[in-house]
C-alpha atoms as a PDB file:
ATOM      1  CA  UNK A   1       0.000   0.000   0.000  1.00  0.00           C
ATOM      2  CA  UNK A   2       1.736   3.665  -1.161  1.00  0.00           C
ATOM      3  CA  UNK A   3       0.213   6.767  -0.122  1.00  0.00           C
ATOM      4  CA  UNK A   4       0.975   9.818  -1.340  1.00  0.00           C
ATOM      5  CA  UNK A   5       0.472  13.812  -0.708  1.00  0.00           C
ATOM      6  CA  UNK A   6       1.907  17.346  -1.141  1.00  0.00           C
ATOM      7  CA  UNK A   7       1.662  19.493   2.219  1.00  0.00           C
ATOM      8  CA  UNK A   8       1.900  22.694   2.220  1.00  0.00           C
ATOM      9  CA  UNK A   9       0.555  23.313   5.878  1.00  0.00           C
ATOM     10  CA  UNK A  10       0.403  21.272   9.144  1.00  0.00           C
ATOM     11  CA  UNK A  11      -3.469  20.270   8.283  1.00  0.00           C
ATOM     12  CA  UNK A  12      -2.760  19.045   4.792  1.00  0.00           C
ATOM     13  CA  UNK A  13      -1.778  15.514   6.031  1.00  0.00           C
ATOM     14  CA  UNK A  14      -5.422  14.797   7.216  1.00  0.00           C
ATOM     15  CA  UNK A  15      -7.073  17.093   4.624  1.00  0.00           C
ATOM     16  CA  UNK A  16      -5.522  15.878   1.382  1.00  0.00           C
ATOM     17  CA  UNK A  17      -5.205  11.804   3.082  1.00  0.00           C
ATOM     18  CA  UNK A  18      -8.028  10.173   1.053  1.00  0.00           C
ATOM     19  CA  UNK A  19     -10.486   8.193   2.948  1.00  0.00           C
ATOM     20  CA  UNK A  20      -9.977   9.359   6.458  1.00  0.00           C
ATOM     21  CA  UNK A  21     -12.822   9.202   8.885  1.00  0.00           C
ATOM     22  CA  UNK A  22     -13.518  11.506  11.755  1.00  0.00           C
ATOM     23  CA  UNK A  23     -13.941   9.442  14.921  1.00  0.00           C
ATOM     24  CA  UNK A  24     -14.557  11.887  17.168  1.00  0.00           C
ATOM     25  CA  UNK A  25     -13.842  16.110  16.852  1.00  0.00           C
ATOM     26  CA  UNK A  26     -13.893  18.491  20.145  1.00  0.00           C
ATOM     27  CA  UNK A  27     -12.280  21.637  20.014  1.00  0.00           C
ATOM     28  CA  UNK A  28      -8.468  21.474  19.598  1.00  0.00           C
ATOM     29  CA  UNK A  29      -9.312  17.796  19.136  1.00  0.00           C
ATOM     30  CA  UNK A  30     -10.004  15.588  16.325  1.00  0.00           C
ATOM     31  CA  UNK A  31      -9.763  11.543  16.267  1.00  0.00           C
ATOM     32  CA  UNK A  32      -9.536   9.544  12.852  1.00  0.00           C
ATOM     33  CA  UNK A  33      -9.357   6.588  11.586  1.00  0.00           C
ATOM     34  CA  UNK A  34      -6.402   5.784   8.888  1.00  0.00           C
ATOM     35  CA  UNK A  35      -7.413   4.332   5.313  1.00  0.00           C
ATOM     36  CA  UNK A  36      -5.462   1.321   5.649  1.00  0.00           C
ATOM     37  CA  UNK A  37      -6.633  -1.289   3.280  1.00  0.00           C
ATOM     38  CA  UNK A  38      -4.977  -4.206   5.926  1.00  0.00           C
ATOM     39  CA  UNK A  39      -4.924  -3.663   8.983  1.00  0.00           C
ATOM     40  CA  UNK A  40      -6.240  -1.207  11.678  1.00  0.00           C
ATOM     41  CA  UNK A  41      -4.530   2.431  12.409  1.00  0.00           C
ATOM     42  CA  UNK A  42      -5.723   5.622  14.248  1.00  0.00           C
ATOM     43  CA  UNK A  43      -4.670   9.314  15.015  1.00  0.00           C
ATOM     44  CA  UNK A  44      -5.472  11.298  17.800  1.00  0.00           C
ATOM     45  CA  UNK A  45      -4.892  15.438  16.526  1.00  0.00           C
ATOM     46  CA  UNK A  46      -4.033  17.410  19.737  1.00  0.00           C
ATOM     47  CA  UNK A  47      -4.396  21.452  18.183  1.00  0.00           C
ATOM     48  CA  UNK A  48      -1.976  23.723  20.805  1.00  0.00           C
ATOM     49  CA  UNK A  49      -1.513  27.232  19.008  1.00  0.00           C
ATOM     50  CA  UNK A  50      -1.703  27.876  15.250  1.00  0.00           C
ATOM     51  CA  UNK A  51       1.151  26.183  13.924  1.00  0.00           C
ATOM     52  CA  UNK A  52       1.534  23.719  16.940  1.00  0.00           C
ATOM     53  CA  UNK A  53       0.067  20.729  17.529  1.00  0.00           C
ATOM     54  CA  UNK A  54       0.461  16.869  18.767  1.00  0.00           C
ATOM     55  CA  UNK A  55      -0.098  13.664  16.799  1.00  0.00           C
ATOM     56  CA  UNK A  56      -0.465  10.382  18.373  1.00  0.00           C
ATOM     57  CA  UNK A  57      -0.284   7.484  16.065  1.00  0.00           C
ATOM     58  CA  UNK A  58      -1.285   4.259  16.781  1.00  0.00           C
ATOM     59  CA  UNK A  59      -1.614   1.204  13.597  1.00  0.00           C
ATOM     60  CA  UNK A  60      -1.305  -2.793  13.025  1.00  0.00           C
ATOM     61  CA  UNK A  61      -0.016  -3.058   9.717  1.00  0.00           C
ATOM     62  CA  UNK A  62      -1.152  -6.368   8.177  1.00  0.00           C
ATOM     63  CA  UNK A  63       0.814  -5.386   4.729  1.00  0.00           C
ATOM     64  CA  UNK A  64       3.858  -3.460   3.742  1.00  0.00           C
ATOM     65  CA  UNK A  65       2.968   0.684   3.910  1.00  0.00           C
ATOM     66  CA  UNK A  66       5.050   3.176   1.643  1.00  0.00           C
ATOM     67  CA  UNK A  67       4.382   7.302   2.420  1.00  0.00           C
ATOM     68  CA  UNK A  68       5.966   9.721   0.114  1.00  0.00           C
ATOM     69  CA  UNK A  69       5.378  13.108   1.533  1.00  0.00           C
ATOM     70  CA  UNK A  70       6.314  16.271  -0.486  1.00  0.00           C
ATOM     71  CA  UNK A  71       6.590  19.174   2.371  1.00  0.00           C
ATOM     72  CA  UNK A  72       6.526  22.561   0.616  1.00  0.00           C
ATOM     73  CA  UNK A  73       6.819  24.302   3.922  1.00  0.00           C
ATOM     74  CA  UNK A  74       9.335  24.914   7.216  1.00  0.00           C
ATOM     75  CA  UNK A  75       8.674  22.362   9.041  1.00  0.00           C
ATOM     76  CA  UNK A  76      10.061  21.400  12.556  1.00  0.00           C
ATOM     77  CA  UNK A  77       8.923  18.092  14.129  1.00  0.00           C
ATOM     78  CA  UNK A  78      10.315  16.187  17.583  1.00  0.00           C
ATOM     79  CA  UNK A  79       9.175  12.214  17.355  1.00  0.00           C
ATOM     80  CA  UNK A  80       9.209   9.835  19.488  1.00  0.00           C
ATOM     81  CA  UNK A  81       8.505   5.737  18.795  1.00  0.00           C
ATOM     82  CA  UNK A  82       6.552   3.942  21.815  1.00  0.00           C
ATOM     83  CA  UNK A  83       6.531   1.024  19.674  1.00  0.00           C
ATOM     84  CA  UNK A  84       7.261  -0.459  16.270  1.00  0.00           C
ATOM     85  CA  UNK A  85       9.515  -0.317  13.342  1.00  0.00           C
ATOM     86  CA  UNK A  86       9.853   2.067  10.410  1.00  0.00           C
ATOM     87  CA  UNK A  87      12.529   4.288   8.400  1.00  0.00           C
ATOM     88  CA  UNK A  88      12.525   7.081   6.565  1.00  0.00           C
ATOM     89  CA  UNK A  89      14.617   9.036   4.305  1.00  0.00           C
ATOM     90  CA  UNK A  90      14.473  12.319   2.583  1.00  0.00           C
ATOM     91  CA  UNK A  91      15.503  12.971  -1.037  1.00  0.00           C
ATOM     92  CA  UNK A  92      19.088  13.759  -1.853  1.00  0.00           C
ATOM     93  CA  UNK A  93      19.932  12.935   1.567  1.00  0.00           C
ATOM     94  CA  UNK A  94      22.929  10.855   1.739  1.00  0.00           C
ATOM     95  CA  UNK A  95      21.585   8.151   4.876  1.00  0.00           C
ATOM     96  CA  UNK A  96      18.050   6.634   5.951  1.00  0.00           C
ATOM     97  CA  UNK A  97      16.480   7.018   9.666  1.00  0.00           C
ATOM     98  CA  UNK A  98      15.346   4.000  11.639  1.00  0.00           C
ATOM     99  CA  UNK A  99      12.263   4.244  13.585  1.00  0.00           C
ATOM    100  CA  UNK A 100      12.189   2.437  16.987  1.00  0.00           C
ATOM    101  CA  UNK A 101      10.902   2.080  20.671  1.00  0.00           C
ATOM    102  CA  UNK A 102      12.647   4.590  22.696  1.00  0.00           C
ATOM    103  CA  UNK A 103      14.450   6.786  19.412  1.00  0.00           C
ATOM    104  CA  UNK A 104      13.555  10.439  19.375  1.00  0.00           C
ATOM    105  CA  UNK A 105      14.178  12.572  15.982  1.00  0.00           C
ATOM    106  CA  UNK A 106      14.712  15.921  16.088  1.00  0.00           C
ATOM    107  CA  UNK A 107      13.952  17.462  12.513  1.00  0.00           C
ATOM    108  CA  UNK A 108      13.470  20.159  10.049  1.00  0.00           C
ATOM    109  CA  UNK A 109      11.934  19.571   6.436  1.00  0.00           C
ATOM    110  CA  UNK A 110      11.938  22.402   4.080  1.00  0.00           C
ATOM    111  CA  UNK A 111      11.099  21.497   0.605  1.00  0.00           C
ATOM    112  CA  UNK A 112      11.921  17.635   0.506  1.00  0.00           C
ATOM    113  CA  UNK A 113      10.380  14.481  -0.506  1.00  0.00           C
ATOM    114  CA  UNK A 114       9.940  12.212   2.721  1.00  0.00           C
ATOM    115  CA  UNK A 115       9.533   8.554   2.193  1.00  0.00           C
ATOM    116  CA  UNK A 116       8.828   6.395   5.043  1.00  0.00           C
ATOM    117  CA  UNK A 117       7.812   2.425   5.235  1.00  0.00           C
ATOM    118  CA  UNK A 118       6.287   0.737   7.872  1.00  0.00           C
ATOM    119  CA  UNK A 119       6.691  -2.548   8.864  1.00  0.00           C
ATOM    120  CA  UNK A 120       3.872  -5.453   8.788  1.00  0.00           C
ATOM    121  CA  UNK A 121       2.711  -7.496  11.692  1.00  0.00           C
ATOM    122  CA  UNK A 122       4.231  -4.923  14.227  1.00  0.00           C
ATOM    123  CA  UNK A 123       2.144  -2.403  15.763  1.00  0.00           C
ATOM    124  CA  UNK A 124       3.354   0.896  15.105  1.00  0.00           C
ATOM    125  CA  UNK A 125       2.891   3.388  18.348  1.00  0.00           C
ATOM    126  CA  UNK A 126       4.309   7.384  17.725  1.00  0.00           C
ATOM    127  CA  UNK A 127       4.108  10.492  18.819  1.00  0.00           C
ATOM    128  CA  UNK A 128       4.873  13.670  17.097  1.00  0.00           C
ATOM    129  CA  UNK A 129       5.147  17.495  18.221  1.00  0.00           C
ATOM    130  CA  UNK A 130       4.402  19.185  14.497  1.00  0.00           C
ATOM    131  CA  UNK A 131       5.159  23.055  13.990  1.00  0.00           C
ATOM    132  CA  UNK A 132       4.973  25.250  11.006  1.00  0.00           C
ATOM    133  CA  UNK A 133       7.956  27.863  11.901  1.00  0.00           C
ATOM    134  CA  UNK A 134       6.341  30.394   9.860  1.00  0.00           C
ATOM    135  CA  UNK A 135       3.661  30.789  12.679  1.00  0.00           C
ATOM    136  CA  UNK A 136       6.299  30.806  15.581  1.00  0.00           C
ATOM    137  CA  UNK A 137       8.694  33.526  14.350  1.00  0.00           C
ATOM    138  CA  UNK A 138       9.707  33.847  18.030  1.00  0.00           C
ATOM    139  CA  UNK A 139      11.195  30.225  17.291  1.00  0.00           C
ATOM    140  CA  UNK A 140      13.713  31.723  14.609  1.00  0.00           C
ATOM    141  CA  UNK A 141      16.657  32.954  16.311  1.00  0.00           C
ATOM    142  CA  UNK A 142      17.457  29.538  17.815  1.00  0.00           C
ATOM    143  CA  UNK A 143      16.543  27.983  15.123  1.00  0.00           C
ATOM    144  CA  UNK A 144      19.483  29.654  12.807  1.00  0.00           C
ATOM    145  CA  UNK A 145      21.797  27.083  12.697  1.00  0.00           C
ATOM    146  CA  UNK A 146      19.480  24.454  11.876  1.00  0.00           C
ATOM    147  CA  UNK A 147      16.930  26.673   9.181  1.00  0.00           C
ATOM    148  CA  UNK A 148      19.454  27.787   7.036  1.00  0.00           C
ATOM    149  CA  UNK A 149      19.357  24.558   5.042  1.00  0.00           C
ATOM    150  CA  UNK A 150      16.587  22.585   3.739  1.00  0.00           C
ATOM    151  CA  UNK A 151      16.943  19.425   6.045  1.00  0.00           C
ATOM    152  CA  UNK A 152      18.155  18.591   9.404  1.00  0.00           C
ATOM    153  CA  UNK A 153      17.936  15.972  11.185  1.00  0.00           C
ATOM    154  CA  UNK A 154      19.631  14.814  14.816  1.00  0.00           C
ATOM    155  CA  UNK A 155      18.351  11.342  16.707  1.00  0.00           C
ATOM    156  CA  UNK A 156      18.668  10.199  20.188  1.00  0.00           C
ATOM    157  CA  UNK A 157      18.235   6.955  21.767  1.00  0.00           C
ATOM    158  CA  UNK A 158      17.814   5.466  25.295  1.00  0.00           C
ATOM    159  CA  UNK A 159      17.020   8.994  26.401  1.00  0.00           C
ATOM    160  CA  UNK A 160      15.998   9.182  29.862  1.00  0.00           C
ATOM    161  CA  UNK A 161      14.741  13.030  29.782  1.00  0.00           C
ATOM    162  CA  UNK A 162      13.038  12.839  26.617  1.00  0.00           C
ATOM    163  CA  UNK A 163      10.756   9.590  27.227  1.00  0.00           C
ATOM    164  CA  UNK A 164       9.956  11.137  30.857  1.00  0.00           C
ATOM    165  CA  UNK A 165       8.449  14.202  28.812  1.00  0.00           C
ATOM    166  CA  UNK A 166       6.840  12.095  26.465  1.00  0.00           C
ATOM    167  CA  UNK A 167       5.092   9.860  29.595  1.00  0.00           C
ATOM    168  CA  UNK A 168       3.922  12.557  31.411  1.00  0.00           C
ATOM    169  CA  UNK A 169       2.201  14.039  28.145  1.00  0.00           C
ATOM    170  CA  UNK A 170       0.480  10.729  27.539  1.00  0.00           C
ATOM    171  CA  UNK A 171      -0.552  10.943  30.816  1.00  0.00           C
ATOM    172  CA  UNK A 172      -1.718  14.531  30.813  1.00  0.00           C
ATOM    173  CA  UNK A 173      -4.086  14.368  33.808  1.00  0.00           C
ATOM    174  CA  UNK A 174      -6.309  17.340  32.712  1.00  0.00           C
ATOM    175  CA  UNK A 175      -8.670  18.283  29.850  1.00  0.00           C
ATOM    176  CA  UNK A 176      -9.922  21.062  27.986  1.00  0.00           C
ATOM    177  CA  UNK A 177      -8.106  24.353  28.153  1.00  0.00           C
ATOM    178  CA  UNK A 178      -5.638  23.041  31.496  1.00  0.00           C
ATOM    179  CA  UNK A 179      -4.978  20.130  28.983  1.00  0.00           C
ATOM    180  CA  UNK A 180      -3.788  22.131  26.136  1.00  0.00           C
ATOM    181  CA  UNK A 181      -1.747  24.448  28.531  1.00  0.00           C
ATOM    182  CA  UNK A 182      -0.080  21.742  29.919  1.00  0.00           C
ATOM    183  CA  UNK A 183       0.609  20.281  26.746  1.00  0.00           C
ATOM    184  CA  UNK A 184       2.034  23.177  25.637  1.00  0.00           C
ATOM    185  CA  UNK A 185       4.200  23.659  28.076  1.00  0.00           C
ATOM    186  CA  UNK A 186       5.564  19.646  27.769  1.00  0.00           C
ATOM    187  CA  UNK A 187       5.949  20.632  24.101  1.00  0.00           C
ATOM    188  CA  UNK A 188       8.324  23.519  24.549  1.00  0.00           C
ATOM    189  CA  UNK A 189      10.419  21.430  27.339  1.00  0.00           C
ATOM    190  CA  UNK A 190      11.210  18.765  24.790  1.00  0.00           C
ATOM    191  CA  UNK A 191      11.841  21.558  22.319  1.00  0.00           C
ATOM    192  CA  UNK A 192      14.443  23.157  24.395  1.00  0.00           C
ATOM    193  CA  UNK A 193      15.676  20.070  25.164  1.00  0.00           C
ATOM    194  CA  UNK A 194      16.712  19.137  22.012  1.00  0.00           C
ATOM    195  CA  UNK A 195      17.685  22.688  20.624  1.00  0.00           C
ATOM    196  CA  UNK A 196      19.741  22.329  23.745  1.00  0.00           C
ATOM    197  CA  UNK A 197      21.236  19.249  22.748  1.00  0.00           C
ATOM    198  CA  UNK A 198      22.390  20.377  19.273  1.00  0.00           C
ATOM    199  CA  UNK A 199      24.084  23.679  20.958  1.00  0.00           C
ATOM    200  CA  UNK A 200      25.643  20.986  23.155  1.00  0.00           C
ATOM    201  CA  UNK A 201      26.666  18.697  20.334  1.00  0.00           C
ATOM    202  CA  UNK A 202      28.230  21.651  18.133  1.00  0.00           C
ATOM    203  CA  UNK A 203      30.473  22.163  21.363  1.00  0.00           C
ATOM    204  CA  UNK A 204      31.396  18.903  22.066  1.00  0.00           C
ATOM    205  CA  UNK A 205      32.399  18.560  18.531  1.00  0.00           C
ATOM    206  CA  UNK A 206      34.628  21.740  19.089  1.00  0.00           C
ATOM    207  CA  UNK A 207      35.986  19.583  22.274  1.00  0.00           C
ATOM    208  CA  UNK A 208      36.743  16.951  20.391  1.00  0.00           C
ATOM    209  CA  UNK A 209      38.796  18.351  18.361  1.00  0.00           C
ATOM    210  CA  UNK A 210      41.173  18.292  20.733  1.00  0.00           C
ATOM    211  CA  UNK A 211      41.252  14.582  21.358  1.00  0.00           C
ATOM    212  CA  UNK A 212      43.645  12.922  19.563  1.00  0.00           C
ATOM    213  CA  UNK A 213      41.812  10.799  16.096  1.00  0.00           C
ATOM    214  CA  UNK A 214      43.036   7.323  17.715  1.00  0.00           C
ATOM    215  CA  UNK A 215      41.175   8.402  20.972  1.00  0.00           C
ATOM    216  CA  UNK A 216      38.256   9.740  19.325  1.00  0.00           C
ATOM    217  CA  UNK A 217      37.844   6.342  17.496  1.00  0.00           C
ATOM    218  CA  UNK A 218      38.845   3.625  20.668  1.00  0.00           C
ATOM    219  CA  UNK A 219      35.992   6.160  22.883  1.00  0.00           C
ATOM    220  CA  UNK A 220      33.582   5.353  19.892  1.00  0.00           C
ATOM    221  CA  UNK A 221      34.368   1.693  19.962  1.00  0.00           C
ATOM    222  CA  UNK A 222      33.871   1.623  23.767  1.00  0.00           C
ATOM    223  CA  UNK A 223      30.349   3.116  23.402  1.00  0.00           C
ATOM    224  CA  UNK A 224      29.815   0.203  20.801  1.00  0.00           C
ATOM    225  CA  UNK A 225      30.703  -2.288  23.270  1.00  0.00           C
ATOM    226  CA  UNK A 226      28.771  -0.757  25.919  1.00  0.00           C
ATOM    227  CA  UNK A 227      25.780  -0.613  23.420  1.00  0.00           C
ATOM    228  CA  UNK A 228      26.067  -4.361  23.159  1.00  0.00           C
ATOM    229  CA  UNK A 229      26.676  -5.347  26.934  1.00  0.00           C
ATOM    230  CA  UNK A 230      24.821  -3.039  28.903  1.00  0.00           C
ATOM    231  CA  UNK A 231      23.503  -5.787  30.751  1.00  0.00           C
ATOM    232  CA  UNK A 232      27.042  -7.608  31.808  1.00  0.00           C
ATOM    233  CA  UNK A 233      29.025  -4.701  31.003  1.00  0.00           C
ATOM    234  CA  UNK A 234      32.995  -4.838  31.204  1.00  0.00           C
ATOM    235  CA  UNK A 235      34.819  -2.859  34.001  1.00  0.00           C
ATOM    236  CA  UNK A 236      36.489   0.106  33.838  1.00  0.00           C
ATOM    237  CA  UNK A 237      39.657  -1.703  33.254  1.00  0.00           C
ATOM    238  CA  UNK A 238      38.490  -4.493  30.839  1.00  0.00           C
ATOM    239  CA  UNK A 239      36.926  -1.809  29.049  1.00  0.00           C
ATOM    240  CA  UNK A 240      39.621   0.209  28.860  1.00  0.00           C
ATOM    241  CA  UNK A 241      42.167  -2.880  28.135  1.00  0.00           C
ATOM    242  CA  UNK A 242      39.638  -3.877  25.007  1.00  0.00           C
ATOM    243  CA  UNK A 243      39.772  -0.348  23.348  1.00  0.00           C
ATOM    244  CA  UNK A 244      43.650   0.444  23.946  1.00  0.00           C
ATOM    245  CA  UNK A 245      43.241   3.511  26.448  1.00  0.00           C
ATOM    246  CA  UNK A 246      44.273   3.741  30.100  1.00  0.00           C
ATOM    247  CA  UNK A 247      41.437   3.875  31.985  1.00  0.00           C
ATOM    248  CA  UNK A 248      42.111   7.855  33.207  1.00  0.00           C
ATOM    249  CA  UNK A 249      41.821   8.863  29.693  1.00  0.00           C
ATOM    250  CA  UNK A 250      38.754   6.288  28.757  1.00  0.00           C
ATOM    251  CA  UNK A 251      36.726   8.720  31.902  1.00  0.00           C
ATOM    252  CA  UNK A 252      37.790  12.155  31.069  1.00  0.00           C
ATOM    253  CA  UNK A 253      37.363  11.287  27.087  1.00  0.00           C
ATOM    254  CA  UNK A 254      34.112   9.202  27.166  1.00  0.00           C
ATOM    255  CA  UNK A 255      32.881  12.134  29.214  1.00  0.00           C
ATOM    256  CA  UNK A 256      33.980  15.139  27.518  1.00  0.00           C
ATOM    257  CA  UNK A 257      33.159  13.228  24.202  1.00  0.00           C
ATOM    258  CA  UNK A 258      29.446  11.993  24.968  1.00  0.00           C
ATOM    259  CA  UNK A 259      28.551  14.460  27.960  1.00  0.00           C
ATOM    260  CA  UNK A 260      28.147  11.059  30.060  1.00  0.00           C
ATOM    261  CA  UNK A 261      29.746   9.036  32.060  1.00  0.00           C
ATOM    262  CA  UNK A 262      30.729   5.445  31.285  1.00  0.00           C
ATOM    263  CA  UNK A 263      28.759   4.244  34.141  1.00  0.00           C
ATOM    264  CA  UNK A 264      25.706   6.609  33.427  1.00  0.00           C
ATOM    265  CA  UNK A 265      25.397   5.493  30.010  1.00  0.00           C
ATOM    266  CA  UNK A 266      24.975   2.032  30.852  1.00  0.00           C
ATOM    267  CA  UNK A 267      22.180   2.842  33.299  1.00  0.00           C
ATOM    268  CA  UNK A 268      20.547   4.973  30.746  1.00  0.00           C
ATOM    269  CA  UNK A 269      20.647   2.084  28.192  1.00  0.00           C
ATOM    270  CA  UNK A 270      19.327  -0.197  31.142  1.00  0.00           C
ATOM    271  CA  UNK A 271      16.283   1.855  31.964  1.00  0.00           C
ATOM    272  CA  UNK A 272      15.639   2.903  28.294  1.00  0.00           C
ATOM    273  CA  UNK A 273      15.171  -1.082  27.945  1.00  0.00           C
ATOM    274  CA  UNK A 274      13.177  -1.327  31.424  1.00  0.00           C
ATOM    275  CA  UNK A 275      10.648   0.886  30.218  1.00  0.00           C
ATOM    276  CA  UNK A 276      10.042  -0.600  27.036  1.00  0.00           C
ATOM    277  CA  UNK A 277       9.630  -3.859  28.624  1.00  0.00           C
ATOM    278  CA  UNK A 278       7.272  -2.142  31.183  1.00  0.00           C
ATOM    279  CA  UNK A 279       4.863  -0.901  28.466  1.00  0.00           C
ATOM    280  CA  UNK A 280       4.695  -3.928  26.771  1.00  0.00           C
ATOM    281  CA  UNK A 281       2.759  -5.090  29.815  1.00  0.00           C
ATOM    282  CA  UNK A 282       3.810  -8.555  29.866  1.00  0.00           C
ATOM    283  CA  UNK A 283       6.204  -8.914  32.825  1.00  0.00           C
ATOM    284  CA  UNK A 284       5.759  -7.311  36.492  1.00  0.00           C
ATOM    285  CA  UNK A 285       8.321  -4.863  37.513  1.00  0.00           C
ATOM    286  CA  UNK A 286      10.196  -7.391  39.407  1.00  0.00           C
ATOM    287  CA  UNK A 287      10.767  -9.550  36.406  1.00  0.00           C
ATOM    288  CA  UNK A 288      11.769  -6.559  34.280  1.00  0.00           C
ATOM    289  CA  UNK A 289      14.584  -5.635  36.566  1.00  0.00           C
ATOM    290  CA  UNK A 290      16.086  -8.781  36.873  1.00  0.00           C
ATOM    291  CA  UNK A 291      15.764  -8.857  32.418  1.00  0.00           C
ATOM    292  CA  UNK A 292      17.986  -5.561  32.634  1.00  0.00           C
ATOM    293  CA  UNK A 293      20.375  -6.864  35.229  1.00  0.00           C
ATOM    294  CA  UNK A 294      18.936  -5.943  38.489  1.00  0.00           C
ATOM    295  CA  UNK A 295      18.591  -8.505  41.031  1.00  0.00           C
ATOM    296  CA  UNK A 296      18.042  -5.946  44.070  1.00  0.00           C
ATOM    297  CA  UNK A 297      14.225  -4.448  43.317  1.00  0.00           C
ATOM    298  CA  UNK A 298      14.883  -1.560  45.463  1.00  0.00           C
ATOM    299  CA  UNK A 299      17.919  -0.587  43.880  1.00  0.00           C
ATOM    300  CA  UNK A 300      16.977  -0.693  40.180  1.00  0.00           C
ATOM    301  CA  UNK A 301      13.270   1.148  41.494  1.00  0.00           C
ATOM    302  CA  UNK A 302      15.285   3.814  43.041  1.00  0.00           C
ATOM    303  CA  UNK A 303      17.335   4.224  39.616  1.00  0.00           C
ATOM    304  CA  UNK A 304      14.566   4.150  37.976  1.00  0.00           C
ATOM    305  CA  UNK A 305      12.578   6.713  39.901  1.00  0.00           C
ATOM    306  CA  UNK A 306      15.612   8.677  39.512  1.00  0.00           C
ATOM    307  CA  UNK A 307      15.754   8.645  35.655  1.00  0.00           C
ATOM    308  CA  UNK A 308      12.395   9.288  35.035  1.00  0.00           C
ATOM    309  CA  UNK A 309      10.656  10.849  38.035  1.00  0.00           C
ATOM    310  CA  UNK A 310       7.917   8.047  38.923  1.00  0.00           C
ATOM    311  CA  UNK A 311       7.804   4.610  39.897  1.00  0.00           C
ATOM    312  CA  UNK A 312       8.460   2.166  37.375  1.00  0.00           C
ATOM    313  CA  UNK A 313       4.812   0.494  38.409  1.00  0.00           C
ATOM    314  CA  UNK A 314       3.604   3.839  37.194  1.00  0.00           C
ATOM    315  CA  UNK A 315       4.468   2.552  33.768  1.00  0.00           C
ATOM    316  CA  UNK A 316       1.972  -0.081  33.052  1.00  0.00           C
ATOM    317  CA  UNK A 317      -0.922   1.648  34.496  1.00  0.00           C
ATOM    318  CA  UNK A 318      -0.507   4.725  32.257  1.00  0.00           C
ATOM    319  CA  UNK A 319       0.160   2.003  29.303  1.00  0.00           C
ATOM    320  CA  UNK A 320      -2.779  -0.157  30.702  1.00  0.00           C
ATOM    321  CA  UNK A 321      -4.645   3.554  30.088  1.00  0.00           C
ATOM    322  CA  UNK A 322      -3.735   4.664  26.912  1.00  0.00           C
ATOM    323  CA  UNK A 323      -4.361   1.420  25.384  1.00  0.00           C
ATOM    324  CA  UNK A 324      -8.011   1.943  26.076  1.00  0.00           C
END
């Protein structure tokens, strides 16, 4: 299934989508129902300001999906993956983006082709913040260094800060007007978060330039190895004996490098993971920590209370809630 559509506003991509059904419309609100030929998908529309507003997607794809998307506008989006697999790419772009649990992407599309594909049997859960920068000019300044070119595009993964944000606007405890103040005011923290970020990247970068090459590319393999032992993860010193570095230089460099610790990145890989496996609803939070390499419960609920702000038996009740 291929669907196709030329936006030149942040309405067009229910207005010009064939075959979409209104489930439900309140103000600010609107619920529909996506023309998938197999399979099963809704949106819920979440209108903050003019040139603002929150998309939850939620699909089973049953078959293959293709979306070609021609944006004729500046466009700025933050997403964020629950659940599911996708990837996208944008034309004349030299590399593709995956789309997974726990990845947010930070972007902005100005006259580009987007082509995305969704995956069958998987259900597909997403959130996106939309904005049409020409109705936030008070968005511009910091926006320079990214709106000067036609696409940009910066993901994170296993962030502890942004899928906090993300939770607590799921679980947005108010409606009406409270709910789309509150909203708003999630949507701009994950905004400056990530503008934050890419200030933060562009001077780590700077940083790194004065590590040596070799100790820019044995801290990259470390964070590799990390990425694939998180659970068992080497000591300092194994670690440090498998890239090549002394172990003094593997702290201050991973550090200075990645704006983390070694230590803190492995925790923030284990409770990126905890959470997924939290939402899936399918193991008890016991059973979850000991899957992520806790075997002391109060430990690993003290982390994760840390991390994210709330108890990790928070997580399946707000899941348990937004499934419904």
């Amino acid at each position: 299934m291929n669907l196709q559509m030329n936006t030149q506003n942040l309405g067009c991509l229910f207005e010009k989508l064939n075959d979409v059904t209104v489930l439900s419309q309140k103000q600010n609100y609107q619920k529909y129902r996506l023309p998938l030929q197999s399979g099963a998908g809704h949106v819920k529309r979440i209108c903050l300001r003019d040139g603002m507003e929150i998309n939850w997607f939620d699909a089973n794809f049953d078959e293959p999906v293709a979306l070609d998307i021609d944006v004729q506008y500046p466009h700025l989006e933050i997403a964020y993956t629950l659940e599911g697999q996708a990837y996208w790419e944008a034309a004349g772009e030299p590399r593709s983006y995956d789309l997974s649990a726990g990845v947010s992407t930070f972007s902005y599309i100005r006259d580009k082709n987007l082509h995305a594909e969704f995956s069958p049997s998987e259900r597909m859960s997403h959130m996106e913040l939309r904005i049409d920068i020409r109705q936030l000019n008070e968005l511009l300044p910091e926006l320079s260094g990214i709106s000067n070119k036609a696409f940009f595009c910066r993901q994170l993964a296993a962030s502890p800060h942004v899928s906090r944000i993300v939770e607590e606007m799921k679980q947005c405890p108010y409606t009406g007007t409270l709910q789309k103040l509150y909203l708003e005011g999630k949507a701009f923290e994950l905004l400056v978060y990530h503008l934050d970020g890419v200030q933060k990247e562009e001077e780590q970068s700077r940083s790194a330039s004065k590590l040596k090459v070799h100790d820019i590319r044995c801290l990259h393999q470390a964070k590799e190895i990390l990425s694939g032992t998180w659970k068992e993860p080497p000591s300092l010193l194994e670690l440090a004996r498998m890239i090549g570095l002394n172990d003094y230089k593997l702290k201050l460099g991973f550090k200075e490098l990645f704006g983390t610790t070694v230590f803190g990145y492995v925790r923030g890989l284990r409770m990126n993971e905890a959470h997924k496996i939290l939402e899936q609803g399918k193991v008890n939070v016991s059973e979850a920590a000991s899957m992520v390499g806790y075997n002391n419960l109060s430990h690993f609920a003290k982390l994760f209370r840390k991390t994210y702000g709330y108890n990790p038996s928070e997580v399946q009740k707000s899941y348990d809630s937004y499934s419904r």
